[in-house]
C-alpha atoms as a PDB file:
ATOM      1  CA  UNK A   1       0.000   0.000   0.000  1.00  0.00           C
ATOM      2  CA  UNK A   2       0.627   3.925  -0.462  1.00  0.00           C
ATOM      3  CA  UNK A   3       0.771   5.645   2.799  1.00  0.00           C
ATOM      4  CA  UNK A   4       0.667   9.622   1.928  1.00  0.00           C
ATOM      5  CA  UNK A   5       0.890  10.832   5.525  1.00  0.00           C
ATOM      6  CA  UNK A   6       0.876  14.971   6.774  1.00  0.00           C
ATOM      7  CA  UNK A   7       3.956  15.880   9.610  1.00  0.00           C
ATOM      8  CA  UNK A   8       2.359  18.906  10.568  1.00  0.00           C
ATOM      9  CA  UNK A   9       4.114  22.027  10.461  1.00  0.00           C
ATOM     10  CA  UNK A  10       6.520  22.459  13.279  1.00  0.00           C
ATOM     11  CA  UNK A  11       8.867  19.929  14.428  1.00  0.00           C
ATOM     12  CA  UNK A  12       9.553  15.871  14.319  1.00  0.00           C
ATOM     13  CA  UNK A  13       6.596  15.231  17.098  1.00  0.00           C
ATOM     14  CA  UNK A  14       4.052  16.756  15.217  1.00  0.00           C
ATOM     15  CA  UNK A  15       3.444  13.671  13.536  1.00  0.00           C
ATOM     16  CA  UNK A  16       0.720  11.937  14.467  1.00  0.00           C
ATOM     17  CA  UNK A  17       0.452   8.748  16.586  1.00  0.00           C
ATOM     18  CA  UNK A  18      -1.120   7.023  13.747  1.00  0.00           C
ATOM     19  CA  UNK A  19       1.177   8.412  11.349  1.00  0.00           C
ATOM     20  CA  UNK A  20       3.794   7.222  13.157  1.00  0.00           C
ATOM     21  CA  UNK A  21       2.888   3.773  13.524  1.00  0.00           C
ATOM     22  CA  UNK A  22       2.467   3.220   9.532  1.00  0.00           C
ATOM     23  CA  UNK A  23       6.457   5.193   9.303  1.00  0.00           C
ATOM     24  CA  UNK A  24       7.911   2.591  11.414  1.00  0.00           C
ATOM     25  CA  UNK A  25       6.867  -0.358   9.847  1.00  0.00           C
ATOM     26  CA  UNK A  26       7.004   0.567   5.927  1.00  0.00           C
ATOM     27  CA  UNK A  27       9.722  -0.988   3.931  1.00  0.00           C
ATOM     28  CA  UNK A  28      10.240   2.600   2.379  1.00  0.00           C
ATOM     29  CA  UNK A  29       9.658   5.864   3.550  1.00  0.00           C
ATOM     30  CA  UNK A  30      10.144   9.188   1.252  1.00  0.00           C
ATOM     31  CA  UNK A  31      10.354  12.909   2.425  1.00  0.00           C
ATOM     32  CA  UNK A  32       9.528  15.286   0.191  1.00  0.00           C
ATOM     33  CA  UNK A  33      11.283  17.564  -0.161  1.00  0.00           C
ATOM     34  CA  UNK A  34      10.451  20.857  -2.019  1.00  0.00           C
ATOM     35  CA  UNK A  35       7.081  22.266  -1.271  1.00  0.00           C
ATOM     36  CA  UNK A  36       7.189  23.415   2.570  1.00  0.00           C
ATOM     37  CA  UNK A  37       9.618  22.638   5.317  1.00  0.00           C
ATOM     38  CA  UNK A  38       9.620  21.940   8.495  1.00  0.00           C
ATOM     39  CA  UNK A  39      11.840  23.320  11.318  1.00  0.00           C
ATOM     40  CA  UNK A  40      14.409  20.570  11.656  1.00  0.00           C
ATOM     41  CA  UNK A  41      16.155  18.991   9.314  1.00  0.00           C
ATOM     42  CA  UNK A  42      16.321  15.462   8.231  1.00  0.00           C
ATOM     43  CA  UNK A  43      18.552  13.923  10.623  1.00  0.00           C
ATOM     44  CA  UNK A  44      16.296  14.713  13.585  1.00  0.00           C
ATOM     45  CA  UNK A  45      13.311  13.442  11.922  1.00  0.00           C
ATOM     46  CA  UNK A  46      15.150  10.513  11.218  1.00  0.00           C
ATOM     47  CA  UNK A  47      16.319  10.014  14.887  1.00  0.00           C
ATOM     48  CA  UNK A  48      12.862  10.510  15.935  1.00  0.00           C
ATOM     49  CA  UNK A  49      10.971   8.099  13.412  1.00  0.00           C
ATOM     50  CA  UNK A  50      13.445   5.395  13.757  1.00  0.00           C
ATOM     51  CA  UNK A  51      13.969   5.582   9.885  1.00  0.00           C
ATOM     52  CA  UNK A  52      15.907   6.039   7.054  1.00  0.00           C
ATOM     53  CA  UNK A  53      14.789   8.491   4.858  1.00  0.00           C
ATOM     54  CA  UNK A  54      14.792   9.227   1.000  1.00  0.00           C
ATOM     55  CA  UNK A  55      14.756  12.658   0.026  1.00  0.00           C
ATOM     56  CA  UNK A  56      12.097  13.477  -2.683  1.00  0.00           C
ATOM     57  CA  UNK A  57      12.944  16.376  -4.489  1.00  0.00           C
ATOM     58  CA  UNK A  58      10.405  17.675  -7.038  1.00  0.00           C
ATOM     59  CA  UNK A  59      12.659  15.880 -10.372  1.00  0.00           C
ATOM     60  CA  UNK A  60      11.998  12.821  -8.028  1.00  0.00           C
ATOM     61  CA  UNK A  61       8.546  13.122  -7.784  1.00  0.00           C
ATOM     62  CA  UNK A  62       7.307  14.662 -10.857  1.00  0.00           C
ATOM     63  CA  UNK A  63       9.806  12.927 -13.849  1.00  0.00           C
ATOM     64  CA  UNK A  64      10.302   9.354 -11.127  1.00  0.00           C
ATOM     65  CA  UNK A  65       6.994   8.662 -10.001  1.00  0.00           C
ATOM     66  CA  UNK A  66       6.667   5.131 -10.973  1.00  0.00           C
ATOM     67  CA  UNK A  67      10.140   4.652  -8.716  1.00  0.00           C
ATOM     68  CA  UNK A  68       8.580   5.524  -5.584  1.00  0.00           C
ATOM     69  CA  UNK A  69       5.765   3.795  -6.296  1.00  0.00           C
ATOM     70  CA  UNK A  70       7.800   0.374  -7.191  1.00  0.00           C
ATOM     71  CA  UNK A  71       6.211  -2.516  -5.509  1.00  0.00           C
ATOM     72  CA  UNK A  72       4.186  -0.772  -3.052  1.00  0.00           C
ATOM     73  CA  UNK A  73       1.403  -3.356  -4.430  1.00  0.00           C
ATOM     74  CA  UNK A  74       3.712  -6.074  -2.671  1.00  0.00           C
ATOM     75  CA  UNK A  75       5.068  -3.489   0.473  1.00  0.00           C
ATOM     76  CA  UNK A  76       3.858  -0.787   2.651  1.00  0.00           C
ATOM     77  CA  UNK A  77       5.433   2.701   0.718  1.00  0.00           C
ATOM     78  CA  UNK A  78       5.211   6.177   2.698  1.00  0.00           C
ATOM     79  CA  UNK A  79       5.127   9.616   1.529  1.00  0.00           C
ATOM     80  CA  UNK A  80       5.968  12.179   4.281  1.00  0.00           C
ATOM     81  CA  UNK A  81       4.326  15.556   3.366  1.00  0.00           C
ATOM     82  CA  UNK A  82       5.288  18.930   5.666  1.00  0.00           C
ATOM     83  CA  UNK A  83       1.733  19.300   6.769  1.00  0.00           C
ATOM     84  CA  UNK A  84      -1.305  18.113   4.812  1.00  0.00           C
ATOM     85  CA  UNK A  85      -0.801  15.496   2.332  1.00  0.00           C
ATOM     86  CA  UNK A  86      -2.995  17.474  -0.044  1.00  0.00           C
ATOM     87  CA  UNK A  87      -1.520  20.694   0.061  1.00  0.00           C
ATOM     88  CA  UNK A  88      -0.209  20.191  -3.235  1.00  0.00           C
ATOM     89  CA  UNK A  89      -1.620  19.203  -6.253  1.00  0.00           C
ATOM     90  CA  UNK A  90       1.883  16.954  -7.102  1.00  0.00           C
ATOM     91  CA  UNK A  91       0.809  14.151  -4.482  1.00  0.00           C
ATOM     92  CA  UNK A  92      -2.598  14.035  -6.382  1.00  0.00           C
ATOM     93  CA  UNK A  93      -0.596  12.778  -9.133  1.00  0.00           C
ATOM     94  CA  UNK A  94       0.721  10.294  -7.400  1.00  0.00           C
ATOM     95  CA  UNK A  95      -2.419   8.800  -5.726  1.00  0.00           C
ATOM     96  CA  UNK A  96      -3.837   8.906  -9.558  1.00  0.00           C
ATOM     97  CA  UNK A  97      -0.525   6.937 -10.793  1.00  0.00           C
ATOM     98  CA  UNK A  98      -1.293   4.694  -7.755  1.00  0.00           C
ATOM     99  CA  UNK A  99      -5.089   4.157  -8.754  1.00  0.00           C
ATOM    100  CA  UNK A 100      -3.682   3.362 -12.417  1.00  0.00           C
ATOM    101  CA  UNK A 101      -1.630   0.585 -11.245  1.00  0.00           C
ATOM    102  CA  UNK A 102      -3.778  -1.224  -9.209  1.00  0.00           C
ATOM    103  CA  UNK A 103      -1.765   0.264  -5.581  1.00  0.00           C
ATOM    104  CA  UNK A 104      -4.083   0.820  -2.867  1.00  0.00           C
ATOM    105  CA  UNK A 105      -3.505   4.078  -1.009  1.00  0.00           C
ATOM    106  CA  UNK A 106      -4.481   5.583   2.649  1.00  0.00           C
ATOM    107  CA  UNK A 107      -4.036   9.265   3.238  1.00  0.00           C
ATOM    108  CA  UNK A 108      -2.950  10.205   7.252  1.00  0.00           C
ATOM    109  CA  UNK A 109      -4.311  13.793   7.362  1.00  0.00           C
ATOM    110  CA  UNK A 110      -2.483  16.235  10.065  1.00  0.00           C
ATOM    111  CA  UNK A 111      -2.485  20.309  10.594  1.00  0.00           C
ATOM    112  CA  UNK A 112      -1.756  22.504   7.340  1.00  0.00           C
ATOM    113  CA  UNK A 113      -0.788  26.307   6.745  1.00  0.00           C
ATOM    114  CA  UNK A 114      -4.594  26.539   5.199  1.00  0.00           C
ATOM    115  CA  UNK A 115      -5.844  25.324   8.865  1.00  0.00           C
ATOM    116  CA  UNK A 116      -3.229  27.300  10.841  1.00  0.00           C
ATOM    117  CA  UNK A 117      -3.589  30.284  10.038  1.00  0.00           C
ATOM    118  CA  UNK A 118      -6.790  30.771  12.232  1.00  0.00           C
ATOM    119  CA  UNK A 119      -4.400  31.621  14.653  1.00  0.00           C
ATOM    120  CA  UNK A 120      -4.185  35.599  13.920  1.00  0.00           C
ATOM    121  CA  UNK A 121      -8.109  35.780  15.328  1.00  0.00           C
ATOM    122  CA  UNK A 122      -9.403  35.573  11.465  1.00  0.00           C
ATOM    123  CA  UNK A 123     -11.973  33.564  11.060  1.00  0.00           C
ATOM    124  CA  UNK A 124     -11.374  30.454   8.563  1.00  0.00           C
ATOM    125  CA  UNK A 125     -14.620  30.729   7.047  1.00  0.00           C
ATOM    126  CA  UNK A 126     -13.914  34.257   5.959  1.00  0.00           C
ATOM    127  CA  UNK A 127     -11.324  33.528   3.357  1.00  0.00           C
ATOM    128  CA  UNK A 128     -11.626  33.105  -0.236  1.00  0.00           C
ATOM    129  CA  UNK A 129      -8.820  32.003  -2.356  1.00  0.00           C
ATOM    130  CA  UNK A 130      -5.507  31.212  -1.585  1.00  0.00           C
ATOM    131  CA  UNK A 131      -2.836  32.558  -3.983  1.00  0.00           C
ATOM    132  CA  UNK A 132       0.494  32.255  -4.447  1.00  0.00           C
ATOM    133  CA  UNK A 133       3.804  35.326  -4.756  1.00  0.00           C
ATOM    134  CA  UNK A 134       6.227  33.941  -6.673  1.00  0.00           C
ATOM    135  CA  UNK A 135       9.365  35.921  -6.814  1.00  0.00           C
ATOM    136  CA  UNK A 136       9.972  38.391  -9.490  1.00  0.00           C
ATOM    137  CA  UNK A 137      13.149  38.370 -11.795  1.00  0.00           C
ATOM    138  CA  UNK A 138      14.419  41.509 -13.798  1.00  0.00           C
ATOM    139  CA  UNK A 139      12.179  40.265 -16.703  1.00  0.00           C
ATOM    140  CA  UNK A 140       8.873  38.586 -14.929  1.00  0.00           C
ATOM    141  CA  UNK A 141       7.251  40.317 -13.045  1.00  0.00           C
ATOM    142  CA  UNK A 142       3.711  38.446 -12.473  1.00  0.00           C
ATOM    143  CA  UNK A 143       0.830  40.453 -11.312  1.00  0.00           C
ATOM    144  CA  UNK A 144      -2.171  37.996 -11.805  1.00  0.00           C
ATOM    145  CA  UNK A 145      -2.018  37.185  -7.936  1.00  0.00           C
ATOM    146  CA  UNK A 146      -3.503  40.708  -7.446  1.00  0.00           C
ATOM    147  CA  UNK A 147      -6.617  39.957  -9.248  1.00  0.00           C
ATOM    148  CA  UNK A 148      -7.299  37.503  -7.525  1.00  0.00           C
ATOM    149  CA  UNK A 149      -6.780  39.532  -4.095  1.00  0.00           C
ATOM    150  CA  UNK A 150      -9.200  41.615  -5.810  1.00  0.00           C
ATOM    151  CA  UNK A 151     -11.439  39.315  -6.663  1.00  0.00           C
ATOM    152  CA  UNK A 152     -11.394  38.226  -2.647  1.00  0.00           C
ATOM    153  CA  UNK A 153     -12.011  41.779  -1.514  1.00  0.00           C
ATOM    154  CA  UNK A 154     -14.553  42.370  -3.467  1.00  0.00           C
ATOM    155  CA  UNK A 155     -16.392  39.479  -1.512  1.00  0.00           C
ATOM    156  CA  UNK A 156     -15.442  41.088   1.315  1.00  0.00           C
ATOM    157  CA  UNK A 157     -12.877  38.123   2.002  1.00  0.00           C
ATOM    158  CA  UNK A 158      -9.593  37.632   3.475  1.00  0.00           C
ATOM    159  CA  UNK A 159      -6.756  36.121   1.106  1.00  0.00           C
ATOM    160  CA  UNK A 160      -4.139  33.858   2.339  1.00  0.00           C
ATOM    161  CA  UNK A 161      -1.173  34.448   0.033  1.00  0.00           C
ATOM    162  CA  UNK A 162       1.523  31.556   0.186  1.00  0.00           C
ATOM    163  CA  UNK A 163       5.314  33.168  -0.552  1.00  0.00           C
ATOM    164  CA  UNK A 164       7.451  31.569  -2.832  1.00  0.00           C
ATOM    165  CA  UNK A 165      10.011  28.786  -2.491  1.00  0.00           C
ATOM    166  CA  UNK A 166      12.633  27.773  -4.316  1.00  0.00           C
ATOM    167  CA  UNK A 167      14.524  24.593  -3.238  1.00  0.00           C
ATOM    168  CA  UNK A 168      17.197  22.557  -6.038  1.00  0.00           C
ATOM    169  CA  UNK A 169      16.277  25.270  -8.723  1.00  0.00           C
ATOM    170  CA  UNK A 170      18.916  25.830 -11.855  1.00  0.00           C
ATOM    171  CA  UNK A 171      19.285  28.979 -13.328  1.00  0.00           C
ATOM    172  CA  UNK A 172      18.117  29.276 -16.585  1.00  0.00           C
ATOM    173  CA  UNK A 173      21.553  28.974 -18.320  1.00  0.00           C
ATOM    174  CA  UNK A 174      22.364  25.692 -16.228  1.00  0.00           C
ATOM    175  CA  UNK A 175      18.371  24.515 -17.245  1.00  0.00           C
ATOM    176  CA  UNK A 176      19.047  25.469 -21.442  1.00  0.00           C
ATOM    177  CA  UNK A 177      23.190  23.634 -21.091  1.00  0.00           C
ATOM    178  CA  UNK A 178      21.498  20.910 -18.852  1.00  0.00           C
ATOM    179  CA  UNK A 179      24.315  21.137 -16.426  1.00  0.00           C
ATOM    180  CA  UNK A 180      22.455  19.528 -13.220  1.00  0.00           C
ATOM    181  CA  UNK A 181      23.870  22.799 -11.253  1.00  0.00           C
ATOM    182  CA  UNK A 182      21.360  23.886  -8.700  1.00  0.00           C
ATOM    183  CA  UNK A 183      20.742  27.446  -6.964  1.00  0.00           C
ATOM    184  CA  UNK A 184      20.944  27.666  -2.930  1.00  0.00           C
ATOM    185  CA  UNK A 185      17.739  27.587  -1.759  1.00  0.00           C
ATOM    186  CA  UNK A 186      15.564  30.816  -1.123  1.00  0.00           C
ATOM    187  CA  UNK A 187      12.650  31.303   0.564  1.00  0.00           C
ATOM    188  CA  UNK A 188      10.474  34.574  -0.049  1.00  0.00           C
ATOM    189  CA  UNK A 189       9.843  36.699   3.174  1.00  0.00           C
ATOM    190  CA  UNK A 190       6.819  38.640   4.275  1.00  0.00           C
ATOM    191  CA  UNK A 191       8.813  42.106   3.883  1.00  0.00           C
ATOM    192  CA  UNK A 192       9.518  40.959  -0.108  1.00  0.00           C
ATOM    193  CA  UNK A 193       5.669  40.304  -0.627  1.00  0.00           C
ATOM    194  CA  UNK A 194       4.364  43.350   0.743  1.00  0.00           C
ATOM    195  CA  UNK A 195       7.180  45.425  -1.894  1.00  0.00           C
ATOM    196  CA  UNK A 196       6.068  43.386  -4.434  1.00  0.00           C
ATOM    197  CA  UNK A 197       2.548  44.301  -3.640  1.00  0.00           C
ATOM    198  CA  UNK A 198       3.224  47.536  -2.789  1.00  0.00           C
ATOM    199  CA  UNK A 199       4.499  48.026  -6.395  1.00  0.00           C
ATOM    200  CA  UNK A 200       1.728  46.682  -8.152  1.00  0.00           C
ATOM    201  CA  UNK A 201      -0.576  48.830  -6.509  1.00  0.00           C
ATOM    202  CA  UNK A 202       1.637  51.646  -7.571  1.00  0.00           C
ATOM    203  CA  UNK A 203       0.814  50.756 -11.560  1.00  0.00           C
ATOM    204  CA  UNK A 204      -2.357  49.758 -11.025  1.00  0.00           C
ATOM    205  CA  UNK A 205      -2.967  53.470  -9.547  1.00  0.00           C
ATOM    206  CA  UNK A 206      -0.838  54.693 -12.825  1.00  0.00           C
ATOM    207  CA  UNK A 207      -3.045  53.135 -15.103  1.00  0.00           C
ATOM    208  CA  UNK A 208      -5.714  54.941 -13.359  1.00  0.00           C
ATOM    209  CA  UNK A 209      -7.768  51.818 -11.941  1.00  0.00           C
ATOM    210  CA  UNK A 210      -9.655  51.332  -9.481  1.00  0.00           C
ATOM    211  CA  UNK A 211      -7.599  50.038  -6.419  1.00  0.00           C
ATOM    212  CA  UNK A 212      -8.278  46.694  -4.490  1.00  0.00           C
ATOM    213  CA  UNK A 213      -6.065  47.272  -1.719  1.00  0.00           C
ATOM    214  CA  UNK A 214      -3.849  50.260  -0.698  1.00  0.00           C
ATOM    215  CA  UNK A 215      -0.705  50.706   1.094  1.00  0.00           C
ATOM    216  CA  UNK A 216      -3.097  51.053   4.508  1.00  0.00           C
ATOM    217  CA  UNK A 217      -4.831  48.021   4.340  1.00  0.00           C
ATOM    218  CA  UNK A 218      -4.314  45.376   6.829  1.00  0.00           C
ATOM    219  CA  UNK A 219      -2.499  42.933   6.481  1.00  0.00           C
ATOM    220  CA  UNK A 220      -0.692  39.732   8.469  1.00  0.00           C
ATOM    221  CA  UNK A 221       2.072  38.281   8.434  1.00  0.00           C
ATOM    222  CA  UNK A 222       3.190  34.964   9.449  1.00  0.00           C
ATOM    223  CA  UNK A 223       6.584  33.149  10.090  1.00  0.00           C
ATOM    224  CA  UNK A 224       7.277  29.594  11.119  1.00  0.00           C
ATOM    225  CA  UNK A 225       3.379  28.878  12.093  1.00  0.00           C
ATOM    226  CA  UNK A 226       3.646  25.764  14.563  1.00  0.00           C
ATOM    227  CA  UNK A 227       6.786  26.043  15.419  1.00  0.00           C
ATOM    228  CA  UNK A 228       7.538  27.251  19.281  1.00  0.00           C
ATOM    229  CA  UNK A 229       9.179  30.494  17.984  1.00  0.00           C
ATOM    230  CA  UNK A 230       6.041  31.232  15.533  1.00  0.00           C
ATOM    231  CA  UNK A 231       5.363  35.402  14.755  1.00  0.00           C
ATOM    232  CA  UNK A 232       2.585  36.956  13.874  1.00  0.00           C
ATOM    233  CA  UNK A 233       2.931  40.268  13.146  1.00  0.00           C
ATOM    234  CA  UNK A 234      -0.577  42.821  12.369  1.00  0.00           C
ATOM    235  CA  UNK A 235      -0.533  45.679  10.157  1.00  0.00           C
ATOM    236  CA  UNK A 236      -0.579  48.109   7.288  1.00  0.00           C
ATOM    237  CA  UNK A 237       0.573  46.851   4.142  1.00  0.00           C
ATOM    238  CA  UNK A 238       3.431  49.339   3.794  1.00  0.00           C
ATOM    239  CA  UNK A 239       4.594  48.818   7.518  1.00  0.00           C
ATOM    240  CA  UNK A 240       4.757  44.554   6.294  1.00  0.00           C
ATOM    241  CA  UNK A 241       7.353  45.751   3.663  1.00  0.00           C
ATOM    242  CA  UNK A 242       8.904  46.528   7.049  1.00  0.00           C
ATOM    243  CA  UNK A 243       9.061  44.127   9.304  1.00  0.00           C
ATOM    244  CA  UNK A 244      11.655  41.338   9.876  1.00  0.00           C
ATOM    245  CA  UNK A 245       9.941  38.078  11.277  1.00  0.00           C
ATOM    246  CA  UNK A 246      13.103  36.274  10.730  1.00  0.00           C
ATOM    247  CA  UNK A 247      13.626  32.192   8.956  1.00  0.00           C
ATOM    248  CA  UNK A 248      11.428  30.641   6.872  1.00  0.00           C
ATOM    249  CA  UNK A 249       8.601  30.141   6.052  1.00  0.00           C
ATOM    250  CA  UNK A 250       6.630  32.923   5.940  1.00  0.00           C
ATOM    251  CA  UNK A 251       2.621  33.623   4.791  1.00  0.00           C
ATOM    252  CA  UNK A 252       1.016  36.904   4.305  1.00  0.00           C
ATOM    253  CA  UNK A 253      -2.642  37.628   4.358  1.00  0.00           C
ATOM    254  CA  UNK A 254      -4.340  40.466   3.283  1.00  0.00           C
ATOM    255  CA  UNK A 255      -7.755  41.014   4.937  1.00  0.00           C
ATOM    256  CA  UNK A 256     -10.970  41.520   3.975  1.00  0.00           C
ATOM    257  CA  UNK A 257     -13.897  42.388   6.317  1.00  0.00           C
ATOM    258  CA  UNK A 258     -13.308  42.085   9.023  1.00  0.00           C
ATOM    259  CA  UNK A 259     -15.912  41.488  12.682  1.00  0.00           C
ATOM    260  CA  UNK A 260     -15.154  43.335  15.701  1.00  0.00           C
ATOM    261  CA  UNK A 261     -13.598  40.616  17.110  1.00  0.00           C
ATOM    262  CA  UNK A 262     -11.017  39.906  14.585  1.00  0.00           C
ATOM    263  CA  UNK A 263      -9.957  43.452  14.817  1.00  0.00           C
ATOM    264  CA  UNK A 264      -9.410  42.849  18.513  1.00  0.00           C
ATOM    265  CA  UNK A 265      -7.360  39.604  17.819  1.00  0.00           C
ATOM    266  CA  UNK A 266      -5.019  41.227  14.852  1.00  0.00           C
ATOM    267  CA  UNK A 267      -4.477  44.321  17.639  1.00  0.00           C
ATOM    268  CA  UNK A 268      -2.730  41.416  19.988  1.00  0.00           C
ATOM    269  CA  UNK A 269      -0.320  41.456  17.024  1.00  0.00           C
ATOM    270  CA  UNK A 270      -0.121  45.087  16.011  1.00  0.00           C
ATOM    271  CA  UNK A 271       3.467  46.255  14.687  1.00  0.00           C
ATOM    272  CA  UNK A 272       2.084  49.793  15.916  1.00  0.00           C
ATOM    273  CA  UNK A 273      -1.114  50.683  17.901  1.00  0.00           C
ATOM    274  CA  UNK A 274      -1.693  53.470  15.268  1.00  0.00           C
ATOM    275  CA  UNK A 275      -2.334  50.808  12.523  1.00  0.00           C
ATOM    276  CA  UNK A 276      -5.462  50.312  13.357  1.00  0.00           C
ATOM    277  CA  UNK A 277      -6.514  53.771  14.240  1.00  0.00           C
ATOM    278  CA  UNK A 278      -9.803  55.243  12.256  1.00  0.00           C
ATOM    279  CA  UNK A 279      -9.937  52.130  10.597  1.00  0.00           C
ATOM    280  CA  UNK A 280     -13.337  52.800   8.856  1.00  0.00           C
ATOM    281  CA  UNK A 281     -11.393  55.875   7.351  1.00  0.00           C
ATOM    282  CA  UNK A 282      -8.820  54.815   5.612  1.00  0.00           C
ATOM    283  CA  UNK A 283     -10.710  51.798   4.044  1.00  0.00           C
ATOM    284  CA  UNK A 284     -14.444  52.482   4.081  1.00  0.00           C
ATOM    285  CA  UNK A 285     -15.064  50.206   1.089  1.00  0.00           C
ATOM    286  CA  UNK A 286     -13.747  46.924   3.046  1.00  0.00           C
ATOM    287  CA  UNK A 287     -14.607  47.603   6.653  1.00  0.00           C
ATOM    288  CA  UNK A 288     -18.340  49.065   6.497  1.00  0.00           C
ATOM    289  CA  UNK A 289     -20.540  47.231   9.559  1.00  0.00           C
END
């Protein structure tokens, strides 16, 4: 069988007991490797588990597939996933590819960034839908993540925006020579996001459209969620192109409307105590009773 099995999002023991059990009696057990990470490294998760572990990067899992899933119709296979199995649309792929060749498959659910985030005081049931800030180059510069934020606000909901990571990337002259050269791994921060942002809102206001957000709407920002030295950090957008919440990884969300209460939460959080001052003021259009 195919175990596909969620660590959480903090540390070795977030694991659950269940999930646990099914590790330590697979014949092989694979990490991937290249959509989230977790606090420690391999090693300790290793010491923990009582198990080897195979790295699976994302040439692994996306050219390989069939490797991982060798035999598992004969042996118990797991796939370790930093929090929810399902958090990427990759390890669909492999349960299909699973399906196709006759491999039965169990999914071991745990806590996700998408569950998480709840803890800021917004309410889950307020957000709409969760986007992705990749980083820009000298020659891409994506803005389509905006619309979408738009898109949110205009239904009065909050938008969790996931921040780019890049882990065993090539450059684009080691991709085109296919010299199997890789780039140290980067990890976008909240501070990044918010510039980005901040600059897109900045053309959008050249091109004389209407604006979704502003450089004084509210924002959050999130670092190392789960983890015992996780920061949350409440405030305008412009003062989240200033903040430092230190390692990876990081989340930003940009709110919608918002109840009473949540305002009280985000305030536990406040960069400054000014941010939220005359909040109806400075953006009537989101936070009307």
């Amino acid at each position: 069988m195919l175990y596909l099995i969620g660590l959480g999002l903090g540390d070795a023991k977030d694991v659950t007991v269940k999930g646990l059990e099914v590790i330590r009696k697979c014949s092989r057990v694979y990490l991937e490797a290249y959509t989230s990470i977790l606090t420690v490294g391999k090693e300790s998760l290793e010491e923990y588990y009582g198990r080897e572990l195979i790295l699976a990067d994302r040439e692994l899992v996306e050219q390989d597939a069939d490797g991982i899933l060798q035999d598992a119709s004969n042996v118990d296979v797991a796939f370790l996933v930093v929090g929810d199995p399902f958090g990427a649309t990759t390890h669909s792929d492999l349960v299909l590819r699973a399906v196709k060749m006759g491999i039965p498959y169990r999914v071991i659910h745990n806590a996700s960034i998408m569950n998480a985030v709840g803890c800021c005081g917004l309410q889950l049931y307020n957000f709409g839908e969760t986007v992705s800030i990749v980083f820009w180059t000298e020659n891409w510069k994506p803005e389509s993540f905006y619309d979408k934020i738009k898109k949110n606000r205009q239904n009065n909901m909050h938008t969790l925006c996931l921040l780019d990571i890049k882990v065993k990337e090539q450059s684009l002259e080691n991709l085109m020579k296919g010299r199997k050269i890789y780039e140290p791994p980067r990890f976008m921060r909240v501070n990044l996001a918010a510039e980005q942002l901040l600059e897109i809102i900045q053309n959008r206001r050249n091109q004389g459209e209407e604006l979704a957000i502003t450089e004084d709407t509210i924002c959050v920002g999130l670092a190392r969620i789960g983890a015992i030295d996780q920061v949350i950090s409440s405030g305008t957008l412009k003062q989240m192109a200033t903040v430092d919440l230190g390692a990876p990884l990081h989340s930003l969300i940009i709110t919608g409307h918002m109840h009473p209460m949540e305002i009280d939460m985000l305030k536990l959080f406040s960069v400054d105590d000014s941010s939220f001052n005359n909040l109806n003021q400075i953006d009537s259009s989101t936070y009307n009773s």
